[in-house]
PDB file of N, CA and C in Angstrom:
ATOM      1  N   UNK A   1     -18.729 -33.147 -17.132  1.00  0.00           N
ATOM      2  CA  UNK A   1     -18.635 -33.202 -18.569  1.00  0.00           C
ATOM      3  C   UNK A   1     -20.004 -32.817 -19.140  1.00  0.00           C
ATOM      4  N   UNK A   2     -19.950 -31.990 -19.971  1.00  0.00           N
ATOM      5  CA  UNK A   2     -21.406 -31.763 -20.944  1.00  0.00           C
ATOM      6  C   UNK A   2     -21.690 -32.926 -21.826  1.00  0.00           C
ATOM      7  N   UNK A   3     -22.841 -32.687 -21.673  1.00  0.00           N
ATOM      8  CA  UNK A   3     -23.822 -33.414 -22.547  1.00  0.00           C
ATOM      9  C   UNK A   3     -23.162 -33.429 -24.332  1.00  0.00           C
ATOM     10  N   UNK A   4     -22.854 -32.165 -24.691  1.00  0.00           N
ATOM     11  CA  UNK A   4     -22.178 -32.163 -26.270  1.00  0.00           C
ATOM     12  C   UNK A   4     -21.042 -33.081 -26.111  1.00  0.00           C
ATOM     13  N   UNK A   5     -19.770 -32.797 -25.167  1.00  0.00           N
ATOM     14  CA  UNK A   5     -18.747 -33.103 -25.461  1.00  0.00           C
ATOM     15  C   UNK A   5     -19.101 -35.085 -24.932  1.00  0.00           C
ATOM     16  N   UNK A   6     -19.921 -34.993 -23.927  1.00  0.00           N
ATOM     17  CA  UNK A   6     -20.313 -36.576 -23.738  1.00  0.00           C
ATOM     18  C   UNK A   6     -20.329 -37.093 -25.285  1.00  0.00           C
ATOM     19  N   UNK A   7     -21.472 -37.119 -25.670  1.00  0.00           N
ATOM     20  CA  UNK A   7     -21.890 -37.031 -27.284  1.00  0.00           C
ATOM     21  C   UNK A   7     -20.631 -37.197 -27.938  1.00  0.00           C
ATOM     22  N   UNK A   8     -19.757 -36.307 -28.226  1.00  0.00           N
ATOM     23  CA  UNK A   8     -18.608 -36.439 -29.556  1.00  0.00           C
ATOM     24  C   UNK A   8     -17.770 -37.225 -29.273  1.00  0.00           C
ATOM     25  N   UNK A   9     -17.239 -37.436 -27.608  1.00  0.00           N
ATOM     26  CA  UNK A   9     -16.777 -38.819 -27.492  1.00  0.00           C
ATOM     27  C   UNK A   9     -16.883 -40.018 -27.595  1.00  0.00           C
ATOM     28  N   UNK A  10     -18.167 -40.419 -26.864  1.00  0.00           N
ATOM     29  CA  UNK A  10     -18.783 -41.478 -27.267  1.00  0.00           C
ATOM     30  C   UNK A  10     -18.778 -42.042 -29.307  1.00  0.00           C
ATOM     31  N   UNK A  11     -19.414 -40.894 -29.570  1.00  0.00           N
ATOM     32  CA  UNK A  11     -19.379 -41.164 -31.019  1.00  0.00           C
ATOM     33  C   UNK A  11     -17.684 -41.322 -31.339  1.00  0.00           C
ATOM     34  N   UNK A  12     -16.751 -40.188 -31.394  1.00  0.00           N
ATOM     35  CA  UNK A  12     -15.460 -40.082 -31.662  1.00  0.00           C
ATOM     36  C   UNK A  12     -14.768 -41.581 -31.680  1.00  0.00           C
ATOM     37  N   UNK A  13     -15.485 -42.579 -30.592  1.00  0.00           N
ATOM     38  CA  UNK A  13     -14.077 -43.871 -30.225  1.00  0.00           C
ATOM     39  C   UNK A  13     -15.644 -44.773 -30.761  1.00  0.00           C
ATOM     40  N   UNK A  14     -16.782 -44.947 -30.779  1.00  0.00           N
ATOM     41  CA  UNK A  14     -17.233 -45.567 -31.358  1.00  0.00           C
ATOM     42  C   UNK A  14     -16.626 -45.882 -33.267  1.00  0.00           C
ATOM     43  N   UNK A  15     -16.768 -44.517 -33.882  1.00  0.00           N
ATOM     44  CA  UNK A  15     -16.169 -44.150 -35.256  1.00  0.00           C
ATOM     45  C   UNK A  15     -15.108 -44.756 -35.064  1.00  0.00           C
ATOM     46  N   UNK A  16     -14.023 -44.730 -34.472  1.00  0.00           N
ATOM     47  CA  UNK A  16     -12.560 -45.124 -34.196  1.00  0.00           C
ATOM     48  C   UNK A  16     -12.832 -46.763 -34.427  1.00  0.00           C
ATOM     49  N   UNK A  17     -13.567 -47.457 -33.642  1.00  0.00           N
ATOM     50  CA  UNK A  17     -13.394 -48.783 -33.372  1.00  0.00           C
ATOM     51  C   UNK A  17     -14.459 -49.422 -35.199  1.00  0.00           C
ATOM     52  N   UNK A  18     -15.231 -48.484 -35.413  1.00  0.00           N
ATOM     53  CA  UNK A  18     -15.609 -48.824 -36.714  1.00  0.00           C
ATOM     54  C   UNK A  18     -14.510 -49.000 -37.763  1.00  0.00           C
ATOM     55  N   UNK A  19     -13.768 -48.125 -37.979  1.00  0.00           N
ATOM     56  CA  UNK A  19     -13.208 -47.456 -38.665  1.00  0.00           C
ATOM     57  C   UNK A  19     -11.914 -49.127 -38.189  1.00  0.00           C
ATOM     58  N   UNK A  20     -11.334 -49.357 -37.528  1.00  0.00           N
ATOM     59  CA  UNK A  20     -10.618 -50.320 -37.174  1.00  0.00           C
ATOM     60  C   UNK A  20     -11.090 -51.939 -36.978  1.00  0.00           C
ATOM     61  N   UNK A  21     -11.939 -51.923 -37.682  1.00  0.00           N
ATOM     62  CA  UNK A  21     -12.963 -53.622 -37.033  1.00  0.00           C
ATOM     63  C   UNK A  21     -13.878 -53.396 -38.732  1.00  0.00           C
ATOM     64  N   UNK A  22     -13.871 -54.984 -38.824  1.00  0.00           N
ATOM     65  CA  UNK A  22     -15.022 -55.072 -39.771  1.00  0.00           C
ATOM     66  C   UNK A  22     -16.327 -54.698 -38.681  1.00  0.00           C
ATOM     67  N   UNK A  23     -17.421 -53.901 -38.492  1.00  0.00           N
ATOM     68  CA  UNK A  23     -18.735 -53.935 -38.209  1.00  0.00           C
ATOM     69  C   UNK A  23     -19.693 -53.453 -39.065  1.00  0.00           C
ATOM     70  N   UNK A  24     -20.717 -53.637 -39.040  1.00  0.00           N
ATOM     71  CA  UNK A  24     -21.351 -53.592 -39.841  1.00  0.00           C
ATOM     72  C   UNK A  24     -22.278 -52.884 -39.090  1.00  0.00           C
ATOM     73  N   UNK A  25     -22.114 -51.503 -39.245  1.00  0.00           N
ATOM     74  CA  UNK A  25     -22.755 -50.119 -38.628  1.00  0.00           C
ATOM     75  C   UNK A  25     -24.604 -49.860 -38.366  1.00  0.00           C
ATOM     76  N   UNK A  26     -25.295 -51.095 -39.681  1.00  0.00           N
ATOM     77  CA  UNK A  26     -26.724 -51.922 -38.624  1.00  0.00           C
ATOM     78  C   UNK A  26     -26.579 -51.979 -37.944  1.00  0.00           C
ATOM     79  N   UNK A  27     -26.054 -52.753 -37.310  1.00  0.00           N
ATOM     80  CA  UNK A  27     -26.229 -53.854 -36.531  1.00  0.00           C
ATOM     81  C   UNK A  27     -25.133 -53.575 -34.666  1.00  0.00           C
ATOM     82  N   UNK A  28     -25.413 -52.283 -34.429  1.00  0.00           N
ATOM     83  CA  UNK A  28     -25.087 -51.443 -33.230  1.00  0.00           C
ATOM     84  C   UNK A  28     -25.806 -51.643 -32.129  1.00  0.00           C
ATOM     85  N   UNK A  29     -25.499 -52.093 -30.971  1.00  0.00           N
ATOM     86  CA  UNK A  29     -26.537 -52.201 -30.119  1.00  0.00           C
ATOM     87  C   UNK A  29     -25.842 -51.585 -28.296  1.00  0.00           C
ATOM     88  N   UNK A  30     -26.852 -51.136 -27.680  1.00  0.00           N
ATOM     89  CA  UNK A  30     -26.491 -51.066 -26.645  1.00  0.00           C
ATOM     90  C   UNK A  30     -27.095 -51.240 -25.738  1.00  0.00           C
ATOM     91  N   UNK A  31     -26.170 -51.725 -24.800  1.00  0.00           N
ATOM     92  CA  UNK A  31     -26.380 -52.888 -23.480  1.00  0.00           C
ATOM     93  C   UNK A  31     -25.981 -52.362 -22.042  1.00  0.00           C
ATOM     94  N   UNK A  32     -26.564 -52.588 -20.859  1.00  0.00           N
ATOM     95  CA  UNK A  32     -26.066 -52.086 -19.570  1.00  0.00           C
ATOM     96  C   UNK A  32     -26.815 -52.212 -18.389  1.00  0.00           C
ATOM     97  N   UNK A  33     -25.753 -52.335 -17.413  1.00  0.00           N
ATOM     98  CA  UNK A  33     -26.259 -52.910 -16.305  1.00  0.00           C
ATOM     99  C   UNK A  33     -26.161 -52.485 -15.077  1.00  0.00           C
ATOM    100  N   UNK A  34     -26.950 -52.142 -14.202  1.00  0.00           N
ATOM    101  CA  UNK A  34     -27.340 -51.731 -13.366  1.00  0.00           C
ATOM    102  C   UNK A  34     -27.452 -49.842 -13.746  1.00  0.00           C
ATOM    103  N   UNK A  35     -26.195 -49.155 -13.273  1.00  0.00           N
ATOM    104  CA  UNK A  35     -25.554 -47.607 -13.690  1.00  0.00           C
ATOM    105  C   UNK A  35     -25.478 -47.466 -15.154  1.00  0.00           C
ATOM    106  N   UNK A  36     -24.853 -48.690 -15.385  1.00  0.00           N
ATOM    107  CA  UNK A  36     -24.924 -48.820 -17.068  1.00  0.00           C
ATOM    108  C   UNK A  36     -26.020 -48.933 -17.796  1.00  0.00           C
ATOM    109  N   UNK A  37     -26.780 -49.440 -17.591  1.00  0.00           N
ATOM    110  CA  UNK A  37     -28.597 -49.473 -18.127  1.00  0.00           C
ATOM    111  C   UNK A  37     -28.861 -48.206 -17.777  1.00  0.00           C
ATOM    112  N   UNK A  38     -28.772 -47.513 -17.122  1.00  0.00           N
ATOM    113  CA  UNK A  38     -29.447 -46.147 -16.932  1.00  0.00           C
ATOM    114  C   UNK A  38     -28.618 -45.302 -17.881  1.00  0.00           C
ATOM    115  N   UNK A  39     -27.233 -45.351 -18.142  1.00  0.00           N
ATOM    116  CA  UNK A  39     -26.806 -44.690 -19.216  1.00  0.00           C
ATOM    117  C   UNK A  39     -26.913 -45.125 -20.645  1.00  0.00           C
ATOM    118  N   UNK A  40     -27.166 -46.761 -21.171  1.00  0.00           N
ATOM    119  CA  UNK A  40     -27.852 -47.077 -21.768  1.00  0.00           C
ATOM    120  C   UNK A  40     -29.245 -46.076 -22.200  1.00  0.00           C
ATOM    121  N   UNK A  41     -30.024 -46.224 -21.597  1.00  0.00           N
ATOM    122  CA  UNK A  41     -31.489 -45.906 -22.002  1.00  0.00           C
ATOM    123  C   UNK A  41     -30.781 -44.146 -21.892  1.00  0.00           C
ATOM    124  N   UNK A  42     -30.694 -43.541 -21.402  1.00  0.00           N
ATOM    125  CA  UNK A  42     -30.207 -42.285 -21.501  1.00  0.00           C
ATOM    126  C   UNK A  42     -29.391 -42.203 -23.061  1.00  0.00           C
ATOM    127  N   UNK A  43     -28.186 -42.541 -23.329  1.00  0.00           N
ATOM    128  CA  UNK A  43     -27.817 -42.646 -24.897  1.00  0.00           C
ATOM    129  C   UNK A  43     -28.770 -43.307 -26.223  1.00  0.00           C
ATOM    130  N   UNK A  44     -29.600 -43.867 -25.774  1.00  0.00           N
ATOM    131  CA  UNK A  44     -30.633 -44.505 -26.695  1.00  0.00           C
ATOM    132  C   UNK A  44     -31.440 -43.656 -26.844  1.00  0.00           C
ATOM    133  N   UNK A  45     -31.849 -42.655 -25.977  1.00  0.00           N
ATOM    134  CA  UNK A  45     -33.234 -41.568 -26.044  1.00  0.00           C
ATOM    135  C   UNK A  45     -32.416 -40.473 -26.628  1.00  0.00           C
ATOM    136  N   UNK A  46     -31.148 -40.258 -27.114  1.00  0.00           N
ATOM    137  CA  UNK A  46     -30.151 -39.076 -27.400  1.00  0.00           C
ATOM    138  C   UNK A  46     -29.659 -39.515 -28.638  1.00  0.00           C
ATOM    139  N   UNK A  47     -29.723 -40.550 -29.150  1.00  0.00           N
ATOM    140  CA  UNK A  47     -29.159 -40.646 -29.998  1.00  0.00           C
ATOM    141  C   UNK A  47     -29.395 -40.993 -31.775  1.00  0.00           C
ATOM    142  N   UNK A  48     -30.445 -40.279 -31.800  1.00  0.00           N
ATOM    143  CA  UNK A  48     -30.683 -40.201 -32.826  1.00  0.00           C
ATOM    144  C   UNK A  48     -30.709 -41.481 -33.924  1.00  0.00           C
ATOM    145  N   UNK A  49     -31.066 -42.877 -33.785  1.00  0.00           N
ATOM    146  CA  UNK A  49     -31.237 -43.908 -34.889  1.00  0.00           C
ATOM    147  C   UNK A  49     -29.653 -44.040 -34.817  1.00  0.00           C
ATOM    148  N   UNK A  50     -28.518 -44.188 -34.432  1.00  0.00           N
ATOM    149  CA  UNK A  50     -27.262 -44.721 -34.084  1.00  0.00           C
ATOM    150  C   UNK A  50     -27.509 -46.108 -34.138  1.00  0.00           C
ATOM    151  N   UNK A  51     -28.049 -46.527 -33.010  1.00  0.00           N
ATOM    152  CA  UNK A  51     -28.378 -47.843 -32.482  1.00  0.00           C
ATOM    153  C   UNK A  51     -29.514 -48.499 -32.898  1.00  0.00           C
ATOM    154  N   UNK A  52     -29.193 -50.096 -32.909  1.00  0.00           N
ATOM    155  CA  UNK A  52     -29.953 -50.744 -33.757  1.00  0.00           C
ATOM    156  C   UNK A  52     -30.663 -51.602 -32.248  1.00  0.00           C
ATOM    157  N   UNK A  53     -30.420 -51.949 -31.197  1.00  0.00           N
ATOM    158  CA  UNK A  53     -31.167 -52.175 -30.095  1.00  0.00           C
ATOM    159  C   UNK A  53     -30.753 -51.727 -29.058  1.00  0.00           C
ATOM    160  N   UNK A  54     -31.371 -51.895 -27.909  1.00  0.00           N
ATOM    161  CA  UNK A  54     -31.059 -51.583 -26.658  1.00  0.00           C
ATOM    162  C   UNK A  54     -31.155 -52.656 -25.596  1.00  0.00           C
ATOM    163  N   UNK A  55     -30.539 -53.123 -24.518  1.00  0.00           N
ATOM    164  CA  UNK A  55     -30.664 -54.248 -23.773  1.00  0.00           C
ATOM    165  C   UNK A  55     -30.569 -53.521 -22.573  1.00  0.00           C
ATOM    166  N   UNK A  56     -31.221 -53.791 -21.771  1.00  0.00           N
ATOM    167  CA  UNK A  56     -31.223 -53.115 -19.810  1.00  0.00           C
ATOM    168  C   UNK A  56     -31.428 -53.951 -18.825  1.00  0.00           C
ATOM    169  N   UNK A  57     -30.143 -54.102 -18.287  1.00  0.00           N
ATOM    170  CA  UNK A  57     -29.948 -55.361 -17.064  1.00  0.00           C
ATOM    171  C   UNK A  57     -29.786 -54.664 -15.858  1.00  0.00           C
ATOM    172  N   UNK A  58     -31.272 -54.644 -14.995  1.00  0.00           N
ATOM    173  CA  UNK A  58     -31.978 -53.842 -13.491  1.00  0.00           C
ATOM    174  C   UNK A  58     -31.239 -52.208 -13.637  1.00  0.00           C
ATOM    175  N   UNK A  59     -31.850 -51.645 -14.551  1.00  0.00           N
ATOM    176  CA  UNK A  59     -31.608 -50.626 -14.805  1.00  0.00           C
ATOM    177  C   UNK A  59     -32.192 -49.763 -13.992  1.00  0.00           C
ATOM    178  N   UNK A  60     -32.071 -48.573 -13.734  1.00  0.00           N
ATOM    179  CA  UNK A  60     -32.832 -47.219 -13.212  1.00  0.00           C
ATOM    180  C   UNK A  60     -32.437 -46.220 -13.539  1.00  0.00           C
ATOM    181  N   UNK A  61     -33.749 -45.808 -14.128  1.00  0.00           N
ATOM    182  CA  UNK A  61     -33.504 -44.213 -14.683  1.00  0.00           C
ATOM    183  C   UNK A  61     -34.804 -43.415 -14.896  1.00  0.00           C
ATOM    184  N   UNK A  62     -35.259 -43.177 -13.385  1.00  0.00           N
ATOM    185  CA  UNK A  62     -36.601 -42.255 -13.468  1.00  0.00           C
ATOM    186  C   UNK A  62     -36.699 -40.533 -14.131  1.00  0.00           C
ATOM    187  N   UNK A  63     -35.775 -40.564 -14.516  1.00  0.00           N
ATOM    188  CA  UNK A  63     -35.451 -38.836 -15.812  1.00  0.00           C
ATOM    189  C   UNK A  63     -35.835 -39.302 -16.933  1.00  0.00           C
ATOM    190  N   UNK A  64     -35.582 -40.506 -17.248  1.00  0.00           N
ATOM    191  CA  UNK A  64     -35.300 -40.622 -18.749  1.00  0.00           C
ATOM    192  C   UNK A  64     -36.968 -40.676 -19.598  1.00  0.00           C
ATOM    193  N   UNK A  65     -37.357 -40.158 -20.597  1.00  0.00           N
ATOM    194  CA  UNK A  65     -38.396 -39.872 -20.957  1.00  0.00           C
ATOM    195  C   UNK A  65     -38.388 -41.531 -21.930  1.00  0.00           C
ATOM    196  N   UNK A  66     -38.819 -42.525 -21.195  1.00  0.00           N
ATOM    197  CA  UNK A  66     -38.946 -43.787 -22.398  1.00  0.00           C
ATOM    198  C   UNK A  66     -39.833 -43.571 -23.739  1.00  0.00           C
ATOM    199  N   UNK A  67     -40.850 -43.032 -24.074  1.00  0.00           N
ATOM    200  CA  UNK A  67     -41.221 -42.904 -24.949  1.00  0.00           C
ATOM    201  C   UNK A  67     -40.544 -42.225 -25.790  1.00  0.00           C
ATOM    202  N   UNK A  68     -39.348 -41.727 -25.992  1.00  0.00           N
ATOM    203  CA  UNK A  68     -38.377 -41.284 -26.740  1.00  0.00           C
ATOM    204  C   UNK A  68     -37.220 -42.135 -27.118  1.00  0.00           C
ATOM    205  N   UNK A  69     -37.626 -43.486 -26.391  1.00  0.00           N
ATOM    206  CA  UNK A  69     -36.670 -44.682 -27.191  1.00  0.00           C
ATOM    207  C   UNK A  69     -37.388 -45.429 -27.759  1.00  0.00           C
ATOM    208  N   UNK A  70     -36.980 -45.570 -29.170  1.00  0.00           N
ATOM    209  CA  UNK A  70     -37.822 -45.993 -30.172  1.00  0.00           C
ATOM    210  C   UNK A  70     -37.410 -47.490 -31.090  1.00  0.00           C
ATOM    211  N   UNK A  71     -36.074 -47.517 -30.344  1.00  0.00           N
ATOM    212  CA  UNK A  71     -35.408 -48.906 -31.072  1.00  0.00           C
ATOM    213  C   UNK A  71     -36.051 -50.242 -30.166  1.00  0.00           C
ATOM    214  N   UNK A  72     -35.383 -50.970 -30.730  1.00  0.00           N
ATOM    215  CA  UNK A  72     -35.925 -52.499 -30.105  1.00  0.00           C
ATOM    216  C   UNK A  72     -35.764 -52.714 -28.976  1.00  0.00           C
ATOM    217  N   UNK A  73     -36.485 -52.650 -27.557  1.00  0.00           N
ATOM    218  CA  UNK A  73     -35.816 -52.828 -26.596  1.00  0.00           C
ATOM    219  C   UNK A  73     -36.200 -54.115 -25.677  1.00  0.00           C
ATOM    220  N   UNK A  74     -35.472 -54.259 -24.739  1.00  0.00           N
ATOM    221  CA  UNK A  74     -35.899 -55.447 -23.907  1.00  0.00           C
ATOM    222  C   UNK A  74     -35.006 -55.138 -22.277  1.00  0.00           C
ATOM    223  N   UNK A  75     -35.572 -55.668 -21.421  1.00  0.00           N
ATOM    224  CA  UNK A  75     -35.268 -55.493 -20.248  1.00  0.00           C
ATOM    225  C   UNK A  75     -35.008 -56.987 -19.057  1.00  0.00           C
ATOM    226  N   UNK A  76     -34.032 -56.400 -18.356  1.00  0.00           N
ATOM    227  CA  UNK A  76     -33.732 -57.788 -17.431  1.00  0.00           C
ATOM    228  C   UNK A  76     -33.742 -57.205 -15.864  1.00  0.00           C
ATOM    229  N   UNK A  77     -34.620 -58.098 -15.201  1.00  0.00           N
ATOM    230  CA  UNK A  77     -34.632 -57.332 -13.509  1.00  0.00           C
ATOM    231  C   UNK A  77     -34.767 -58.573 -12.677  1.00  0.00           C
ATOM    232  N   UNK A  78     -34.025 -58.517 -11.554  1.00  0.00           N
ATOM    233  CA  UNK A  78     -33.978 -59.194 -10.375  1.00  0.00           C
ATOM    234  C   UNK A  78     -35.147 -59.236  -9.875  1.00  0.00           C
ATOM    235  N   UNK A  79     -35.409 -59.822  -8.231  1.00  0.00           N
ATOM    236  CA  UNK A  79     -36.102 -59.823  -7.829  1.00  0.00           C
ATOM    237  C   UNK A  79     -35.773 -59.097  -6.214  1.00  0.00           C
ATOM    238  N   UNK A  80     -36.362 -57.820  -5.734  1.00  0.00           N
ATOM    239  CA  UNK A  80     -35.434 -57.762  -4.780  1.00  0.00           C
ATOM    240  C   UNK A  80     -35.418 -59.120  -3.676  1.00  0.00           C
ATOM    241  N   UNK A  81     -36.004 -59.830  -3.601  1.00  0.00           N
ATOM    242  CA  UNK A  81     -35.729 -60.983  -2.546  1.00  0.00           C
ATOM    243  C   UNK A  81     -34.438 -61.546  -2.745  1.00  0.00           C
ATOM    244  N   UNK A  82     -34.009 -61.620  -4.384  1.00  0.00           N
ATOM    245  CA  UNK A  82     -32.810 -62.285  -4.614  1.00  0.00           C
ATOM    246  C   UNK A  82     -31.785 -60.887  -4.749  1.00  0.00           C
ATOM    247  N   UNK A  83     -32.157 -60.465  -4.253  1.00  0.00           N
ATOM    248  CA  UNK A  83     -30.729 -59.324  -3.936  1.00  0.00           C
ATOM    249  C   UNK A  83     -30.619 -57.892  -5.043  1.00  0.00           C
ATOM    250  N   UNK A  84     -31.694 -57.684  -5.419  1.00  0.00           N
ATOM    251  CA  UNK A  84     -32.145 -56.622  -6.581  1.00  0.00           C
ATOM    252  C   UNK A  84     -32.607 -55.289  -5.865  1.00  0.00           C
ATOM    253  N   UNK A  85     -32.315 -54.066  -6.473  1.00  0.00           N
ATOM    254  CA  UNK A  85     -31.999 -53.017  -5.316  1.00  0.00           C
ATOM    255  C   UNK A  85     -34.007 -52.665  -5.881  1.00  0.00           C
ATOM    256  N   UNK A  86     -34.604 -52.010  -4.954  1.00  0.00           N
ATOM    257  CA  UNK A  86     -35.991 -52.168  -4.920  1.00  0.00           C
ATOM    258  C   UNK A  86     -36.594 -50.731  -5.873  1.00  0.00           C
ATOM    259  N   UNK A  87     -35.679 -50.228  -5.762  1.00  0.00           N
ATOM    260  CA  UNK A  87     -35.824 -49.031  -7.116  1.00  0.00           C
ATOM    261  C   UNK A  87     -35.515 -49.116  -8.562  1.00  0.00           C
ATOM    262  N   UNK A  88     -34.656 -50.226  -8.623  1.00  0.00           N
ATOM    263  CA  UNK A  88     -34.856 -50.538 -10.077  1.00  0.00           C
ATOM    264  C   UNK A  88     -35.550 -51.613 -10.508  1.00  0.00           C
ATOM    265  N   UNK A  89     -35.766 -52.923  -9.514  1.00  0.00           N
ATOM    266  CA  UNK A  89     -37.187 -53.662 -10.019  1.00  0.00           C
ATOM    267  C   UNK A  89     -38.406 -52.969 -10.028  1.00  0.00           C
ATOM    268  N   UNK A  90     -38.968 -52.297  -9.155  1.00  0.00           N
ATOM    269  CA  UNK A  90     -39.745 -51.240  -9.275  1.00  0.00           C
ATOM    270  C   UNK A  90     -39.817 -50.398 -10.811  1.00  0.00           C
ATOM    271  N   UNK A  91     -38.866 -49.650 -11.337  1.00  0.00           N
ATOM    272  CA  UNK A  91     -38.984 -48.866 -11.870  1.00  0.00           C
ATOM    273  C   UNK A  91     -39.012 -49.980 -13.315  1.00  0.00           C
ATOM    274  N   UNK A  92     -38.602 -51.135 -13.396  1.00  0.00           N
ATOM    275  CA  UNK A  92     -38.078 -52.258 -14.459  1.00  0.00           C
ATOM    276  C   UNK A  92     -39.680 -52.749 -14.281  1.00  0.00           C
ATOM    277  N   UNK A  93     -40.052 -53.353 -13.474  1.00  0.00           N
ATOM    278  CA  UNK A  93     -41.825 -53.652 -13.691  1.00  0.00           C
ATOM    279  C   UNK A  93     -43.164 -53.140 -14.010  1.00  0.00           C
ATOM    280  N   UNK A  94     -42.616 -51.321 -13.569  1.00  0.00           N
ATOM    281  CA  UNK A  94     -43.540 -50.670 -13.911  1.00  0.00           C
ATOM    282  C   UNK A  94     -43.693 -49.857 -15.097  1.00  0.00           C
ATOM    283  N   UNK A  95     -42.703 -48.716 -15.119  1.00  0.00           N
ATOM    284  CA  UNK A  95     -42.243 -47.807 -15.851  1.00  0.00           C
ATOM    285  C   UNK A  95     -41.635 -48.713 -17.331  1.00  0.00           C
ATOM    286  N   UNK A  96     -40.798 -49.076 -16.954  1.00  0.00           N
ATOM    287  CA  UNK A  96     -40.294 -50.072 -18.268  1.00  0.00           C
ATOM    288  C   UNK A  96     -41.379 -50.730 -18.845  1.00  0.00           C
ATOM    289  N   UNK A  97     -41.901 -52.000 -17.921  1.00  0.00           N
ATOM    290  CA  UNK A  97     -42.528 -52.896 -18.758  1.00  0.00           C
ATOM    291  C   UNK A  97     -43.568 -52.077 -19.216  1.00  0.00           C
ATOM    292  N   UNK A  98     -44.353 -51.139 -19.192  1.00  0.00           N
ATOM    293  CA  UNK A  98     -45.701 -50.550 -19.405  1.00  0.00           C
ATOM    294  C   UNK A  98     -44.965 -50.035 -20.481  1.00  0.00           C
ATOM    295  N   UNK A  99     -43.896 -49.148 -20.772  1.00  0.00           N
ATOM    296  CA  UNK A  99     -43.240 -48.801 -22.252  1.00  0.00           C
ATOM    297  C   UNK A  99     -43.076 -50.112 -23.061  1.00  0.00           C
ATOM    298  N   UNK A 100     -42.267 -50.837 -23.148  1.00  0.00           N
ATOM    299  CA  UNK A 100     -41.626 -52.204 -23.964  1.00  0.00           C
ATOM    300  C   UNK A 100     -42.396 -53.233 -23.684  1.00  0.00           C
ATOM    301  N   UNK A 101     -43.651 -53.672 -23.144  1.00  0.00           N
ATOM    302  CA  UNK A 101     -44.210 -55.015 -23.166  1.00  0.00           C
ATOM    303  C   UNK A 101     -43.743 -55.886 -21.643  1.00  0.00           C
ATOM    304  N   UNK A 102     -45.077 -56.682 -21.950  1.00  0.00           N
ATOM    305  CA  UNK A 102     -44.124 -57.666 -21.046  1.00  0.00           C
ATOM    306  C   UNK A 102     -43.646 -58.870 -21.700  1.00  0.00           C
ATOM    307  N   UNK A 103     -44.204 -59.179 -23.053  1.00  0.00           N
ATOM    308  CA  UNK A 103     -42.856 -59.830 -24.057  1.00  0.00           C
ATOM    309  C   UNK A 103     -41.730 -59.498 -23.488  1.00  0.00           C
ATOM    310  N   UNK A 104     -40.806 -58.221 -23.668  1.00  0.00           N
ATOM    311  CA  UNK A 104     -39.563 -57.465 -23.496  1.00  0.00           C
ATOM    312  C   UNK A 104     -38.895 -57.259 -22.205  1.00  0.00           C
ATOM    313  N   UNK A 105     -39.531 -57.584 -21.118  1.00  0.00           N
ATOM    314  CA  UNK A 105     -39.466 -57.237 -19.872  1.00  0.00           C
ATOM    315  C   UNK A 105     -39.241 -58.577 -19.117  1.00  0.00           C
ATOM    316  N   UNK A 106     -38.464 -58.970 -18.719  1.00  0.00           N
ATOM    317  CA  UNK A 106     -38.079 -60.493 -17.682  1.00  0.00           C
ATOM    318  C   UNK A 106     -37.933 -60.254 -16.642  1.00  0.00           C
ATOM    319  N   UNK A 107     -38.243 -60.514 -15.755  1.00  0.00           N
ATOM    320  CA  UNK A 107     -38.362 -61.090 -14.205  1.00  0.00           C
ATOM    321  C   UNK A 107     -37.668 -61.788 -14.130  1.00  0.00           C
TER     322      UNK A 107
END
């Protein structure tokens, strides 16, 4: 799937579920975990002020240019001792926390 048509879907059933739900189109946020955090932060760096935060639970995504996510973010990572894959605490302690703080960043 391309990147455009990714895009108009996502938006297309987002609009849909607006359009069907009281929300209050502030207040948008997106969240994801493990595969999902990496597409997280990937739609957050693409998406143009859509989203009102971002949440990343042991995410990995060494492509993604973080300084191009600009919304509120915060991050959640294992430990690999407790069963956390060693490329995304890695990439969640270093790469992350050095973008978003270590306010934003949990261990």
């Amino acid at each position: 799937m391309s990147r455009q048509i990714f895009f108009a879907n996502l938006n297309a059933t987002i609009d849909k579920f607006i359009s069907e739900n009281k929300v209050d189109k502030d207040k948008i946020m997106l969240s994801g975990h493990s595969l999902g955090g990496l597409g997280s932060m990937y739609v957050a760096y693409n998406s143009n002020g859509r989203y009102s935060a971002l949440a990343v639970m042991s995410g990995y995504n060494p492509g993604v240019d973080l300084s191009g996510i600009t919304i509120p973010t915060v991050g959640y990572v294992g430990t690999p001792g407790g069963g956390e894959d060693s490329n995304s605490y890695n990439f969640m302690v270093s790469k992350f926390k050095n973008r978003f703080g270590e306010a934003n960043t949990f261990v």
